[in-house]
PDB file of N, CA and C in Angstrom:
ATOM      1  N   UNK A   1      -6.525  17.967  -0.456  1.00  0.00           N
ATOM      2  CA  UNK A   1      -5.487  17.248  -1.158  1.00  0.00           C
ATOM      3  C   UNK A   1      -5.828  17.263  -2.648  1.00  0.00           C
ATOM      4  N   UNK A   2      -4.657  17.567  -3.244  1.00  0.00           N
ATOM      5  CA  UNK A   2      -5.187  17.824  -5.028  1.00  0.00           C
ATOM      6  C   UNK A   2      -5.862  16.342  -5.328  1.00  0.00           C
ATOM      7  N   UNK A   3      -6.013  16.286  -6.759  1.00  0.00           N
ATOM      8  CA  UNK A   3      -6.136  15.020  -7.653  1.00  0.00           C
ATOM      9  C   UNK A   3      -4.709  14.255  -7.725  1.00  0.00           C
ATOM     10  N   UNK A   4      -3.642  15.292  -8.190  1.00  0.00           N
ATOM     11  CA  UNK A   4      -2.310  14.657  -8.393  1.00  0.00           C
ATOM     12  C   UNK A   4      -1.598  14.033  -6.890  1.00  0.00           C
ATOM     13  N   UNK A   5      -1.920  14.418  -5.940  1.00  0.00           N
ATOM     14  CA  UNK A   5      -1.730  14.017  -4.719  1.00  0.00           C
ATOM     15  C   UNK A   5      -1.762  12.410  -4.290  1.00  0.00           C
ATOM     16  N   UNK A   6      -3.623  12.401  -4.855  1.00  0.00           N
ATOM     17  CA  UNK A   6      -4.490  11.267  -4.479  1.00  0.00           C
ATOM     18  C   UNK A   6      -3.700  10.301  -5.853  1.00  0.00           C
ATOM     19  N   UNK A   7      -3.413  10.871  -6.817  1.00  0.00           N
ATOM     20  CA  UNK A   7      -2.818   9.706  -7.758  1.00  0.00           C
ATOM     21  C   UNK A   7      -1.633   9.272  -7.213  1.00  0.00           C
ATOM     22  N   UNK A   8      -0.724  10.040  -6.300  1.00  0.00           N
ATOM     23  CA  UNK A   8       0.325   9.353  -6.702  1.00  0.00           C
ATOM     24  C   UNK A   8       0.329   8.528  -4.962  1.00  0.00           C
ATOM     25  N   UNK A   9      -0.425   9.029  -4.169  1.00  0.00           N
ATOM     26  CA  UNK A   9      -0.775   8.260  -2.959  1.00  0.00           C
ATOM     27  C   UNK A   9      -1.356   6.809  -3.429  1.00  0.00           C
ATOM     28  N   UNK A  10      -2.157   6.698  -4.344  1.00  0.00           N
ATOM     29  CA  UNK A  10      -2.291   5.311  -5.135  1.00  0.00           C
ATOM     30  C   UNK A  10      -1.265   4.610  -5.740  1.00  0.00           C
ATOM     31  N   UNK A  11      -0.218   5.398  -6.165  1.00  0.00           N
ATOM     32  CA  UNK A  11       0.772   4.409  -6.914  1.00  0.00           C
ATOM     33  C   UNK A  11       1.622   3.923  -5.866  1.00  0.00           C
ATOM     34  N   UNK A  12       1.811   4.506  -4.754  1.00  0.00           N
ATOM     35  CA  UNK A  12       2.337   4.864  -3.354  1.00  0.00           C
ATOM     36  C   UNK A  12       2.190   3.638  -3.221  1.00  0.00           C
ATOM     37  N   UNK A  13       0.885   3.452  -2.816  1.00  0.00           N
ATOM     38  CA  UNK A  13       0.663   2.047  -2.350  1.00  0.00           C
ATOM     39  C   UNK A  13       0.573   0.935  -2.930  1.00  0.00           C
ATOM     40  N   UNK A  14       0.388   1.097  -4.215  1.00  0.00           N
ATOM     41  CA  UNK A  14      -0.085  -0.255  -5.036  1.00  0.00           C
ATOM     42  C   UNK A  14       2.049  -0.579  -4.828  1.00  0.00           C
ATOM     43  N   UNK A  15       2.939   0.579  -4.899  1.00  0.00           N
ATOM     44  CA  UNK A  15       4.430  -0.279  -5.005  1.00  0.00           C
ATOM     45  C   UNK A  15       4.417  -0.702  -3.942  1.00  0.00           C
ATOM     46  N   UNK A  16       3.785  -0.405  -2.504  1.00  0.00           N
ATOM     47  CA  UNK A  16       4.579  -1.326  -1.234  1.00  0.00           C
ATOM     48  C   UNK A  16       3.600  -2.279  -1.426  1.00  0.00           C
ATOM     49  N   UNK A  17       2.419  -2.581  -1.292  1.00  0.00           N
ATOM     50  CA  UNK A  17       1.470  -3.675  -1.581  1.00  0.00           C
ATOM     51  C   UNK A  17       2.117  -4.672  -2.852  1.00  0.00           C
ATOM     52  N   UNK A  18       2.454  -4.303  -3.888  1.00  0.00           N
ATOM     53  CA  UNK A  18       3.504  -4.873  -5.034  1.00  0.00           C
ATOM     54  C   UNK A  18       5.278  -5.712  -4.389  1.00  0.00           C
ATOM     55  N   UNK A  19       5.229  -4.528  -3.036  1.00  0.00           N
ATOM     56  CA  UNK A  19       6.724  -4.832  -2.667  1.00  0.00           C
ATOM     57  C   UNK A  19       6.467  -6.025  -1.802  1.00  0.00           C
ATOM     58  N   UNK A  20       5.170  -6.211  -1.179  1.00  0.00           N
ATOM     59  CA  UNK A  20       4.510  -6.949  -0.277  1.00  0.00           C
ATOM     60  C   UNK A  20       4.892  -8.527  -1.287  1.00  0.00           C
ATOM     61  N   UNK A  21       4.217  -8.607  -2.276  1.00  0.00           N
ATOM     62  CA  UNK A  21       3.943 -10.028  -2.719  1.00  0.00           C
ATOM     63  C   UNK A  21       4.811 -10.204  -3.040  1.00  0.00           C
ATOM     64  N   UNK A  22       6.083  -9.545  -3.896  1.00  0.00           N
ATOM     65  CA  UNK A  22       7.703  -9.854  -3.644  1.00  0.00           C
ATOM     66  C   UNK A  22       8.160 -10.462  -2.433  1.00  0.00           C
ATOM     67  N   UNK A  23       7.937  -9.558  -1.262  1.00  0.00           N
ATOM     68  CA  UNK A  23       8.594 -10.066  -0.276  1.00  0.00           C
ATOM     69  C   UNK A  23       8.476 -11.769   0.295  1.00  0.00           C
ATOM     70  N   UNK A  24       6.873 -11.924  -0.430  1.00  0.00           N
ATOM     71  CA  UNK A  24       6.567 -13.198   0.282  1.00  0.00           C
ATOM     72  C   UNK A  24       7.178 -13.966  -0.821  1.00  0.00           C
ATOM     73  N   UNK A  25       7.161 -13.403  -2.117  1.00  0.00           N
ATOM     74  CA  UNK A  25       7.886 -14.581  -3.397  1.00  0.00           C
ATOM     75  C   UNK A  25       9.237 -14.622  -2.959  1.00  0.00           C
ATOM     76  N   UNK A  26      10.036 -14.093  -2.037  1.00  0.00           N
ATOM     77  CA  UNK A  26      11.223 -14.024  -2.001  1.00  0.00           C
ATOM     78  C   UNK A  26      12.074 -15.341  -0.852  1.00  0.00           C
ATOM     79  N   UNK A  27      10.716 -15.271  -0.105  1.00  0.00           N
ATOM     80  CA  UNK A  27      10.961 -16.357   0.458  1.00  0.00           C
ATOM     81  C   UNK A  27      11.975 -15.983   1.281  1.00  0.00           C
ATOM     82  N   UNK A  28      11.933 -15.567   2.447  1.00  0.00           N
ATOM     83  CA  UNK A  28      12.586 -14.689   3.557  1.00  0.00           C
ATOM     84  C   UNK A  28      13.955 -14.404   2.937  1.00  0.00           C
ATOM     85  N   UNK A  29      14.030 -13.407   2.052  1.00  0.00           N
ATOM     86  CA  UNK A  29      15.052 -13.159   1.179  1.00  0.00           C
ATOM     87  C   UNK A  29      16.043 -14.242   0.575  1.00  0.00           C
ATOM     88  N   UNK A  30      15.278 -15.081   0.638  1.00  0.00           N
ATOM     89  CA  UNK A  30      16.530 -16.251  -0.082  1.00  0.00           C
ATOM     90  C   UNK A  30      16.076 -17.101  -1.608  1.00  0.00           C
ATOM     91  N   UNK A  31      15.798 -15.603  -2.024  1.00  0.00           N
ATOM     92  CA  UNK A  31      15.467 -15.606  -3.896  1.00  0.00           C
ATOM     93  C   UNK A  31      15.804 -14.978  -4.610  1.00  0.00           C
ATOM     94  N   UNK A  32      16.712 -14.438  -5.094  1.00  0.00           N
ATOM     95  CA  UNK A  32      17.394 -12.948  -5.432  1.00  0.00           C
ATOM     96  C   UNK A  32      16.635 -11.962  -6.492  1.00  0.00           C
ATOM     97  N   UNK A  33      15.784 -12.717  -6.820  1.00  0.00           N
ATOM     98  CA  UNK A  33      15.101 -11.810  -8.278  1.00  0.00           C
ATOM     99  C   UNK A  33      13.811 -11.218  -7.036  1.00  0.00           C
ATOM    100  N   UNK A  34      13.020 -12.179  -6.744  1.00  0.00           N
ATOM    101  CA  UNK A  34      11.881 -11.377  -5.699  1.00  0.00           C
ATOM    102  C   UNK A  34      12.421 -10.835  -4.418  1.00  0.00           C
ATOM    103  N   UNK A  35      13.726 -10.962  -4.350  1.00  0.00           N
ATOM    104  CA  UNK A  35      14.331  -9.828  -3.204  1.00  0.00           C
ATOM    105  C   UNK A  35      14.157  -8.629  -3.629  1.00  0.00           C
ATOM    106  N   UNK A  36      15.178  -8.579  -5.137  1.00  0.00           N
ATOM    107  CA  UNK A  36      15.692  -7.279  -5.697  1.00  0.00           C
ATOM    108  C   UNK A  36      13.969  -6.604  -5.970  1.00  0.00           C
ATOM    109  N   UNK A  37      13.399  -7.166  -6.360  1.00  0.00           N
ATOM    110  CA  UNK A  37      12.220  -7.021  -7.187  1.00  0.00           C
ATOM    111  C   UNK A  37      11.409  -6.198  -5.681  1.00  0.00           C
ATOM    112  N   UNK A  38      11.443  -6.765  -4.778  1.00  0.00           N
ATOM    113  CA  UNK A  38      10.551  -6.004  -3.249  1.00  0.00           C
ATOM    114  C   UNK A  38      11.440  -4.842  -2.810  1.00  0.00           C
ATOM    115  N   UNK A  39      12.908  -5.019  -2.898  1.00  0.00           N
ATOM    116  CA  UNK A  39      13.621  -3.767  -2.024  1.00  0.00           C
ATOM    117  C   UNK A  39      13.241  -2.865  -3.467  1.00  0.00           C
ATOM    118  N   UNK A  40      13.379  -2.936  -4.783  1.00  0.00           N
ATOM    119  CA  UNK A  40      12.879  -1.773  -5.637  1.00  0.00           C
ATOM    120  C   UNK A  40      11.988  -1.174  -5.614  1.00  0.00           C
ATOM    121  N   UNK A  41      10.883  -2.112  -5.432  1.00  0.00           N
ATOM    122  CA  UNK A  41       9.136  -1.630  -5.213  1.00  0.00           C
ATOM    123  C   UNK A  41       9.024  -1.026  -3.856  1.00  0.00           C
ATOM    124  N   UNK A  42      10.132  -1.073  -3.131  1.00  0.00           N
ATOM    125  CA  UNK A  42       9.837  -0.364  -1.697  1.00  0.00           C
ATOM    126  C   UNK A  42      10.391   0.895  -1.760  1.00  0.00           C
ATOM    127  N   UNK A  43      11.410   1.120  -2.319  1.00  0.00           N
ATOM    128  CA  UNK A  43      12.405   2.394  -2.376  1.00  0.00           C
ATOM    129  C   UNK A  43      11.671   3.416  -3.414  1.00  0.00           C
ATOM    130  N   UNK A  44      10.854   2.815  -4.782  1.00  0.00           N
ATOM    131  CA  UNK A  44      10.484   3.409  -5.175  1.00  0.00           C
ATOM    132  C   UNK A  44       9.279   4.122  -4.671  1.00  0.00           C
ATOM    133  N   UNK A  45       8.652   3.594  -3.964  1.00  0.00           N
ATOM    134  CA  UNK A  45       7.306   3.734  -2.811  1.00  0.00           C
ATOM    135  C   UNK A  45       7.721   4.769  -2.230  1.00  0.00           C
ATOM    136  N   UNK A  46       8.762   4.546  -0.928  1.00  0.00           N
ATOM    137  CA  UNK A  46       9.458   6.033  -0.418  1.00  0.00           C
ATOM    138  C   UNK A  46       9.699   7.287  -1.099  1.00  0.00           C
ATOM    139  N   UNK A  47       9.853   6.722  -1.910  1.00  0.00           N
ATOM    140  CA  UNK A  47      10.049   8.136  -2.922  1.00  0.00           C
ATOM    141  C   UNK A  47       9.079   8.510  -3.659  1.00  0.00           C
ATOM    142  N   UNK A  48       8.252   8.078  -3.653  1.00  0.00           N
ATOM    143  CA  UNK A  48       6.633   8.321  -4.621  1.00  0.00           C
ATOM    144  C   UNK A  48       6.232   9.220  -2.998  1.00  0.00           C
ATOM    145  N   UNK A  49       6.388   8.425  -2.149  1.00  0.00           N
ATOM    146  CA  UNK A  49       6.130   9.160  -0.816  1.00  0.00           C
ATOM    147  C   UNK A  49       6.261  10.393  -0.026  1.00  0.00           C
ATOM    148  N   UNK A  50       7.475  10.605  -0.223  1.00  0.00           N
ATOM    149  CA  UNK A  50       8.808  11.651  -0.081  1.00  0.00           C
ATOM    150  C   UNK A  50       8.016  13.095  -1.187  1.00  0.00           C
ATOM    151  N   UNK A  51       7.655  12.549  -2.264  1.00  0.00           N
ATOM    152  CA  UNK A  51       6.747  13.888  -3.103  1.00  0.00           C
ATOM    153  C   UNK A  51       5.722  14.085  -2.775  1.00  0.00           C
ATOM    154  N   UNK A  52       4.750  13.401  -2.538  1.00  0.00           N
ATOM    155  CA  UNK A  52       3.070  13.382  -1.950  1.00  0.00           C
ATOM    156  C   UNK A  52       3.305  14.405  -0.687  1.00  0.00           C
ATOM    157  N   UNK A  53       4.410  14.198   0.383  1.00  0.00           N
ATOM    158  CA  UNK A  53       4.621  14.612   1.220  1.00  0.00           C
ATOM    159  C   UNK A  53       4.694  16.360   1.557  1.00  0.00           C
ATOM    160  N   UNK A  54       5.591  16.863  -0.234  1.00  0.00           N
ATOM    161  CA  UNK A  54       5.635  18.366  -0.293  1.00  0.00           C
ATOM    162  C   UNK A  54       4.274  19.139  -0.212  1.00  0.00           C
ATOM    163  N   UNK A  55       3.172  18.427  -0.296  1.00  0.00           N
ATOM    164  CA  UNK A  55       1.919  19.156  -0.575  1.00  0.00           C
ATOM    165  C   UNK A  55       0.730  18.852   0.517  1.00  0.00           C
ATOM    166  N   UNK A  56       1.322  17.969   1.608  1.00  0.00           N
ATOM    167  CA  UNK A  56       0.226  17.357   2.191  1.00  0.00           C
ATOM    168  C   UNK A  56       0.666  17.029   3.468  1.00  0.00           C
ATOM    169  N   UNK A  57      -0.354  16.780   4.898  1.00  0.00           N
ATOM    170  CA  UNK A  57       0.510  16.418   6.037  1.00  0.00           C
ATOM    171  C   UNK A  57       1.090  15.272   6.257  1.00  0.00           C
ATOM    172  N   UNK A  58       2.087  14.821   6.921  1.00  0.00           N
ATOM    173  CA  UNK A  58       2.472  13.541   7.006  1.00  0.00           C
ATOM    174  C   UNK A  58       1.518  12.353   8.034  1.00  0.00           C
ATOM    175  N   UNK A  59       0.795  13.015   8.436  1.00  0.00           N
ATOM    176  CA  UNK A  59      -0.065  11.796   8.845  1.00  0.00           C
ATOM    177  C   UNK A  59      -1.085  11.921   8.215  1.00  0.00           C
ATOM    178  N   UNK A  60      -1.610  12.568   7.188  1.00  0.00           N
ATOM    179  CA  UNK A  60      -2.138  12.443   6.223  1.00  0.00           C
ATOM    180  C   UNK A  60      -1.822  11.424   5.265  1.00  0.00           C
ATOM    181  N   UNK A  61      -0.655  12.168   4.857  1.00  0.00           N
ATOM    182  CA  UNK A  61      -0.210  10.698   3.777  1.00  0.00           C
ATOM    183  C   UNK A  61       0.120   9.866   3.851  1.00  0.00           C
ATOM    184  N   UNK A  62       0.725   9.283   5.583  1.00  0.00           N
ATOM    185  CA  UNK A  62       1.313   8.346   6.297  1.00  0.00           C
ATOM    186  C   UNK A  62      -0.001   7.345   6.252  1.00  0.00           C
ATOM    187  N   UNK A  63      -1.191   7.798   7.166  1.00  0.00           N
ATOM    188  CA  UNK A  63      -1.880   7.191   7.355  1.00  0.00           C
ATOM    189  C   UNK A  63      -2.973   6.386   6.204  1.00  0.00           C
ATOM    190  N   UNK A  64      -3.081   7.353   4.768  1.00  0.00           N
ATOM    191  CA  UNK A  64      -3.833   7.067   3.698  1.00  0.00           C
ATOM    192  C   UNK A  64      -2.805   6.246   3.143  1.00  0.00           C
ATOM    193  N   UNK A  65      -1.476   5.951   2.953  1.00  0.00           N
ATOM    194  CA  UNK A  65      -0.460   5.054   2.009  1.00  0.00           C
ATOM    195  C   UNK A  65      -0.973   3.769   2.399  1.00  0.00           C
ATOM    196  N   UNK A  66      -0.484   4.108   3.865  1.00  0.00           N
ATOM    197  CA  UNK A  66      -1.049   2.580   4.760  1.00  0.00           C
ATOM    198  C   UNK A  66      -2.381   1.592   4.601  1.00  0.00           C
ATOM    199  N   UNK A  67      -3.275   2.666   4.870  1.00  0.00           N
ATOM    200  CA  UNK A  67      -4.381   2.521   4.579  1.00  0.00           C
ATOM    201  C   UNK A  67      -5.103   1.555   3.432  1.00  0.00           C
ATOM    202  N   UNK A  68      -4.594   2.459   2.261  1.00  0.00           N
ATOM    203  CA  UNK A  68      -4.741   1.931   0.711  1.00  0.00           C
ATOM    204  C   UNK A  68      -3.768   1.061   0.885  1.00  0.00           C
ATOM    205  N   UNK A  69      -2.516   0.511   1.214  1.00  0.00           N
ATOM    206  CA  UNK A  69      -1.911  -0.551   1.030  1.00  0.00           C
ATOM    207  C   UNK A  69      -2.547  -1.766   1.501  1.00  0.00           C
ATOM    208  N   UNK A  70      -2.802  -1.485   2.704  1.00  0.00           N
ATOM    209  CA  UNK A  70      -3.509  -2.588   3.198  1.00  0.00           C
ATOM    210  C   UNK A  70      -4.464  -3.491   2.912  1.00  0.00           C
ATOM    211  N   UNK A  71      -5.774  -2.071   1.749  1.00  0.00           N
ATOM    212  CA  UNK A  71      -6.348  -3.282   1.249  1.00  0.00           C
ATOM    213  C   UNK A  71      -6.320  -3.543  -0.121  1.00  0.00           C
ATOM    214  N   UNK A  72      -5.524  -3.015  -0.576  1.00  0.00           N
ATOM    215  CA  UNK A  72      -4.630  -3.219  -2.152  1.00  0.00           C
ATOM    216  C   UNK A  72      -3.993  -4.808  -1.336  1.00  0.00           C
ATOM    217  N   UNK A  73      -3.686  -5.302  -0.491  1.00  0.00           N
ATOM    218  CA  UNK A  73      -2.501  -5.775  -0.237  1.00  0.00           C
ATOM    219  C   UNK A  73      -3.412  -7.545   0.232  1.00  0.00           C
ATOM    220  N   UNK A  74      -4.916  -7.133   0.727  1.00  0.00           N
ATOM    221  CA  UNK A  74      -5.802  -8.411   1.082  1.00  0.00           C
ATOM    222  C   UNK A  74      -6.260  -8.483  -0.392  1.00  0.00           C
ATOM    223  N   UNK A  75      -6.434  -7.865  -1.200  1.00  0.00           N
ATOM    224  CA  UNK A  75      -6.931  -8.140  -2.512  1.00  0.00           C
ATOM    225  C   UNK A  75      -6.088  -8.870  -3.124  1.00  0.00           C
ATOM    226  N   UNK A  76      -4.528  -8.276  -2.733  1.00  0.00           N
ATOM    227  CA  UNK A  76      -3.778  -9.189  -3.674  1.00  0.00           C
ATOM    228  C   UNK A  76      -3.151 -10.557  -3.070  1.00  0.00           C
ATOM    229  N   UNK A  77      -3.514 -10.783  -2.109  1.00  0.00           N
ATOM    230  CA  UNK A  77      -3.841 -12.337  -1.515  1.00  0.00           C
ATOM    231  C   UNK A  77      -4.340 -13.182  -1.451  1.00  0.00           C
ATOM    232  N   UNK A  78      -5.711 -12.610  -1.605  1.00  0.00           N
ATOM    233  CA  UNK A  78      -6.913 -13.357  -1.726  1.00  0.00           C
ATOM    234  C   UNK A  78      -6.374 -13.566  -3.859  1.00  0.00           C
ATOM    235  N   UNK A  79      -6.230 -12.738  -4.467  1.00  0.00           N
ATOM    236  CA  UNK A  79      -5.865 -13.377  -5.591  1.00  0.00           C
ATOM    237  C   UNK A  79      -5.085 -13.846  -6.097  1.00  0.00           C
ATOM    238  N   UNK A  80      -3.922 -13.788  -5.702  1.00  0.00           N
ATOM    239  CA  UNK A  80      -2.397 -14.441  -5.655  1.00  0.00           C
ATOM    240  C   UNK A  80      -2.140 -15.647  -5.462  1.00  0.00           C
ATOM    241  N   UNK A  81      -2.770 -15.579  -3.791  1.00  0.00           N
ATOM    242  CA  UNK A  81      -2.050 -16.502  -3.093  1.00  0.00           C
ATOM    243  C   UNK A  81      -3.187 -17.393  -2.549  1.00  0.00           C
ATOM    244  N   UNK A  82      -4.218 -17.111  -3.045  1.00  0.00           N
ATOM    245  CA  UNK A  82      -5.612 -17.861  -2.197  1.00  0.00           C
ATOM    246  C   UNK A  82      -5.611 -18.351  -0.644  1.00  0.00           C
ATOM    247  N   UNK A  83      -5.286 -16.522  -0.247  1.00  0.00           N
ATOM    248  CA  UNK A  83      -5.288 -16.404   1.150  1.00  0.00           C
ATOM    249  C   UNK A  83      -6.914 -16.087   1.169  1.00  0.00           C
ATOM    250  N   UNK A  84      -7.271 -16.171   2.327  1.00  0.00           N
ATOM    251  CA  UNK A  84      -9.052 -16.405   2.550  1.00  0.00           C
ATOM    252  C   UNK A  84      -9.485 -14.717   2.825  1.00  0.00           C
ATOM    253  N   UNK A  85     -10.706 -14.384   2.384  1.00  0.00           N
ATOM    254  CA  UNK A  85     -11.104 -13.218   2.964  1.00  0.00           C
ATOM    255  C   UNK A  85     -12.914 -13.478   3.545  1.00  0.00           C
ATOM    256  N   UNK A  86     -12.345 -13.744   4.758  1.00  0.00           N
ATOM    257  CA  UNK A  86     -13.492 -13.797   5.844  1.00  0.00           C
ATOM    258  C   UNK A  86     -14.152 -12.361   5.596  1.00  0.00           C
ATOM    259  N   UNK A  87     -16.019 -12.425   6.317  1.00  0.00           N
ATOM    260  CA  UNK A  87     -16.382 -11.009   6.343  1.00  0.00           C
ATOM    261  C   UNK A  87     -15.714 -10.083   7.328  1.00  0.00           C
ATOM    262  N   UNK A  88     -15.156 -11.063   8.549  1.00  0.00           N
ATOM    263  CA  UNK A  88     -14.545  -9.827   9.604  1.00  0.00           C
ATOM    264  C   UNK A  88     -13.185  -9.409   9.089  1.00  0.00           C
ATOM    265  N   UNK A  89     -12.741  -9.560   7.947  1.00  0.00           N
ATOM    266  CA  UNK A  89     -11.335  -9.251   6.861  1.00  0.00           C
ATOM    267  C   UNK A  89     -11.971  -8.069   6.096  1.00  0.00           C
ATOM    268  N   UNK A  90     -12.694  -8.471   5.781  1.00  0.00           N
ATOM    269  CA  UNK A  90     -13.431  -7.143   4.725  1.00  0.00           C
ATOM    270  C   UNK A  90     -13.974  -6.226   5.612  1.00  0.00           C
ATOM    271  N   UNK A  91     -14.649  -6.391   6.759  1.00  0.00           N
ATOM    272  CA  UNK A  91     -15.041  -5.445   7.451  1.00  0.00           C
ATOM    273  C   UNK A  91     -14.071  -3.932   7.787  1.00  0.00           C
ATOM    274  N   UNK A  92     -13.031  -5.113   8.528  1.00  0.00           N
ATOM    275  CA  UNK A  92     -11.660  -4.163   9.339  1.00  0.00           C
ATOM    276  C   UNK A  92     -11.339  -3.727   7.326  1.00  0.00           C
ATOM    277  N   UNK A  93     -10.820  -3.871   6.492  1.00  0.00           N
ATOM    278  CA  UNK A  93     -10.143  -3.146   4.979  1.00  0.00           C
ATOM    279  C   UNK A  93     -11.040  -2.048   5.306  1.00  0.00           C
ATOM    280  N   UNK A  94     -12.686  -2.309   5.188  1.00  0.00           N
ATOM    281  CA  UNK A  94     -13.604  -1.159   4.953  1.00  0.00           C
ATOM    282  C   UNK A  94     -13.512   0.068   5.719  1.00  0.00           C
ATOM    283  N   UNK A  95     -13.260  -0.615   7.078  1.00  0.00           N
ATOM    284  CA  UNK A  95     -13.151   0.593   8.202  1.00  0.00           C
ATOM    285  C   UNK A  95     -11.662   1.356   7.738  1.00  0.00           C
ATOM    286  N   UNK A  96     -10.293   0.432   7.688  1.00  0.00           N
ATOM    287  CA  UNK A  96      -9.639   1.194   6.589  1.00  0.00           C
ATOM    288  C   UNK A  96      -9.680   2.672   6.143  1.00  0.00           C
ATOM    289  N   UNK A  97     -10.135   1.496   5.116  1.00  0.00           N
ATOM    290  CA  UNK A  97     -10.570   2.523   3.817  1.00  0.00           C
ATOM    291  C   UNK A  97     -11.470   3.858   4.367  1.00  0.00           C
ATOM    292  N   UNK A  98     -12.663   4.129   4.889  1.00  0.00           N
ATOM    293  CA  UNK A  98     -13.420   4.869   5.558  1.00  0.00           C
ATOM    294  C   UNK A  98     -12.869   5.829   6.444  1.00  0.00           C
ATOM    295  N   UNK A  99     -11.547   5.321   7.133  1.00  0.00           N
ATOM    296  CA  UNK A  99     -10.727   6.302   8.025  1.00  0.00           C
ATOM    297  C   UNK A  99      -9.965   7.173   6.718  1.00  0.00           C
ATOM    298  N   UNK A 100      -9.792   6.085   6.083  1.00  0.00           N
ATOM    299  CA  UNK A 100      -8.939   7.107   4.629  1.00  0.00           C
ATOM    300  C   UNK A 100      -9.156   8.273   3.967  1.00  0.00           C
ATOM    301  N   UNK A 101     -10.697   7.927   3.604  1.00  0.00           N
ATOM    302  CA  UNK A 101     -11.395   9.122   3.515  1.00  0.00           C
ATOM    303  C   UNK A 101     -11.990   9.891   4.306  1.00  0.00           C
ATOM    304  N   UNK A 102     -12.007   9.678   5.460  1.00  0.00           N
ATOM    305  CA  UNK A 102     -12.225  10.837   6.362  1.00  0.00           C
ATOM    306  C   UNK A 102     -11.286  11.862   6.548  1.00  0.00           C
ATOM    307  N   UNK A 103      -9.766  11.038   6.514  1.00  0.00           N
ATOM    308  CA  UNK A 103      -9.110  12.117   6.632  1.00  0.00           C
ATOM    309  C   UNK A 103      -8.452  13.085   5.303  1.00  0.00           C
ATOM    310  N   UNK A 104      -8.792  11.989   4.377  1.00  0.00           N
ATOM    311  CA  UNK A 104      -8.604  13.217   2.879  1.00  0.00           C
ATOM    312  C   UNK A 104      -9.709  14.335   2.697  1.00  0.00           C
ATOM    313  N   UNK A 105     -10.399  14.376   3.719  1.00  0.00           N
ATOM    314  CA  UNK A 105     -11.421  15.343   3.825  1.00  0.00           C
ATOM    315  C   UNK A 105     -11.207  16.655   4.915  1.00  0.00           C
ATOM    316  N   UNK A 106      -9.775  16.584   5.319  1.00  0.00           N
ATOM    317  CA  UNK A 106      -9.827  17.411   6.723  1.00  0.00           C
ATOM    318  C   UNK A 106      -8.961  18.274   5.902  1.00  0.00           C
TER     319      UNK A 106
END
């Protein structure tokens, strides 16, 4: 997988992880600015997605978006929202993350 790949698989995720803390500011859609603000950060995600995709396999990039979202997504809880990060929270991100790079290696 190039460099430009792995960058934009990062921006990939930081918008649905971004679309994530919208969604919860939105307050089961009944906020209209952190609605609009999560369905943008999501659509734009798909489509950051949709390009990563021309160069790479889809469970490749399926599985690394996810991946990196996920713990883009406990980071931004634990700082946001002072949601808790237990060690068995960090453990499972790490394993994550670790599957992530295993498979940007195949």
């Amino acid at each position: 997988m190039s460099a430009r790949n792995v960058v934009l698989l990062l921006f990939t995720a930081v918008c649905f992880a971004g679309g994530g803390i919208f969604m919860k500011l939105s307050e089961g859609v009944s906020r209209p600015l952190p609605t609009l603000a999560f369905l943008a950060l999501f659509l734009l995600g798909a489509v950051l997605q949709a390009f990563a995709l021309r160069q790479a396999d889809l469970g490749v990039v399926y599985v690394a978006v996810l991946g990196l979202e996920a713990a883009l997504t406990l980071v931004f809880s634990v700082a946001l929202f002072h949601e808790s990060l237990s060690p068995r929270r960090l453990v499972a991100v790490l394993l994550i993350l670790c599957g992530v790079v295993l498979l940007r290696g195949d």
